[in-house]
Every structure is written in structure tokens, then in C-alpha cells.
Protein backbone atom coordinates (compact mmCIF):
# COMPACT_ATOMS: atom_id res chain seq x y z
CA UNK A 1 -53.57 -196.44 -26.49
CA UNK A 2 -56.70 -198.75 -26.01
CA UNK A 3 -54.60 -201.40 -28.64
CA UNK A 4 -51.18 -201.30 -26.77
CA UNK A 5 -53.41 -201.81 -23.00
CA UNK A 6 -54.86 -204.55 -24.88
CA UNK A 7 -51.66 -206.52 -25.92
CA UNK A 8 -50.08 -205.70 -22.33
CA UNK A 9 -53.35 -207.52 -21.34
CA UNK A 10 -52.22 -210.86 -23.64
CA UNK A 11 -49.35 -210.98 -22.52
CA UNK A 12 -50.32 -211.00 -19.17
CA UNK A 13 -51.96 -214.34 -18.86
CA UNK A 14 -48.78 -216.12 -19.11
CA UNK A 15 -46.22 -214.06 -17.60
CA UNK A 16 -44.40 -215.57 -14.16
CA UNK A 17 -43.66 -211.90 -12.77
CA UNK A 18 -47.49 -209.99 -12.72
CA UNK A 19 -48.00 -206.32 -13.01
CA UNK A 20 -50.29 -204.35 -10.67
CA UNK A 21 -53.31 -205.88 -10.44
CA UNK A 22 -56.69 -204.76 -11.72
CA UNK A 23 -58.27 -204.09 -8.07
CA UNK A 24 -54.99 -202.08 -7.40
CA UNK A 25 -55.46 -199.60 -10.71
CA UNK A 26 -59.17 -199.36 -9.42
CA UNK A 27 -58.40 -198.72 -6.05
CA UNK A 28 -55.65 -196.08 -6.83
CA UNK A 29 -58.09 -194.41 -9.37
CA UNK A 30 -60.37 -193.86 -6.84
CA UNK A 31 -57.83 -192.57 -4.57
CA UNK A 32 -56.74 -190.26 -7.53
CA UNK A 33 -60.83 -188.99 -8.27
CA UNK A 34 -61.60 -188.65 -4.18
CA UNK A 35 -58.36 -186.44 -3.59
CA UNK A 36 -58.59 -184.20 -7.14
CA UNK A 37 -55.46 -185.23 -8.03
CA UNK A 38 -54.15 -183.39 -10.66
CA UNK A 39 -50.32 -185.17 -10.95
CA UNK A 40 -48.85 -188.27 -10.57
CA UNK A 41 -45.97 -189.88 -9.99
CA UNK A 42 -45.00 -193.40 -9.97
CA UNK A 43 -42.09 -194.66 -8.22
CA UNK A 44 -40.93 -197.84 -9.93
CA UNK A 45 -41.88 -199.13 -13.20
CA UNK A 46 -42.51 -203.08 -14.75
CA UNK A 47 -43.23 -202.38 -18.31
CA UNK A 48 -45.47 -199.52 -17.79
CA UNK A 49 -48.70 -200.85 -17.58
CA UNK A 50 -49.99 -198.63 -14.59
CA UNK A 51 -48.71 -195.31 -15.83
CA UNK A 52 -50.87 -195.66 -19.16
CA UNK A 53 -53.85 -196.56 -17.55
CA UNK A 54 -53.44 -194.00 -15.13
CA UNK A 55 -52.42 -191.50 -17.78
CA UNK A 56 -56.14 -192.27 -19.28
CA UNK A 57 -58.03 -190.34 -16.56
CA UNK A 58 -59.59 -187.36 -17.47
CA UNK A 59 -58.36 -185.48 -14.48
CA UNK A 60 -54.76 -186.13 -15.15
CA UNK A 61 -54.17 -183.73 -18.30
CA UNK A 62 -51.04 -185.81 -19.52
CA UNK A 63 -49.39 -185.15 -15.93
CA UNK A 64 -48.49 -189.02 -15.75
CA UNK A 65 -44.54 -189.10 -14.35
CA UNK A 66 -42.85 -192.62 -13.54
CA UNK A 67 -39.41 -192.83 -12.51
């Protein structure tokens, strides 16, 4: 997963339309660790970017939904 974060990350540094940025995961993670949140669900989706990092936390046992 670490490889396709990292290509998402590439391309990224020329794109016109930006996907969530890095304070935004961090602030959200935080949100996620403070509350115990167990489940997620994303609302809205670019390419994906934010549901795989958010999928990463150790909390989240592979309850990552994005409509």
C-alpha cells in the first residue's frame, strides 16, 4: 500500500485539481484517535487518496467505507 501512497504522492506535484491536503489527513486522524473511532465513512471521493491513508490506522480494522 506504502508503493501505491507513494505514486499518488508523484503525481501530486503537478496535478491542477489537489487532493486533501496533508494537514487535513493529520487533523482528521487525530479526530479519528481522540474519538475511538472504530468506522469510517467518506462522503465523496477524488482518486482515493484519503480513504487509503485512513484505512492504514491501526484502529480502523479494514472498516474504511467511501461512497
Amino acid at each position: 500500500m506504502e508503493d501505491v501512497i507513494n505514486i499518488i504522492n508523484e503525481l501530486e506535484v503537478n496535478r491542477e485539481q489537489k487532493n486533501i491536503s496533508k494537514e487535513s489527513i493529520e487533523f482528521i486522524k487525530i479526530i479519528c484517535k481522540v474519538t475511538n473511532a472504530n468506522n469510517v465513512l467518506e462522503i465523496g471521493t477524488f482518486n482515493g487518496y484519503s480513504a487509503l491513508i485512513l484505512s492504514k490506522l491501526p484502529m480502523l480494522p479494514g472498516l474504511m467505507r467511501s461512497l
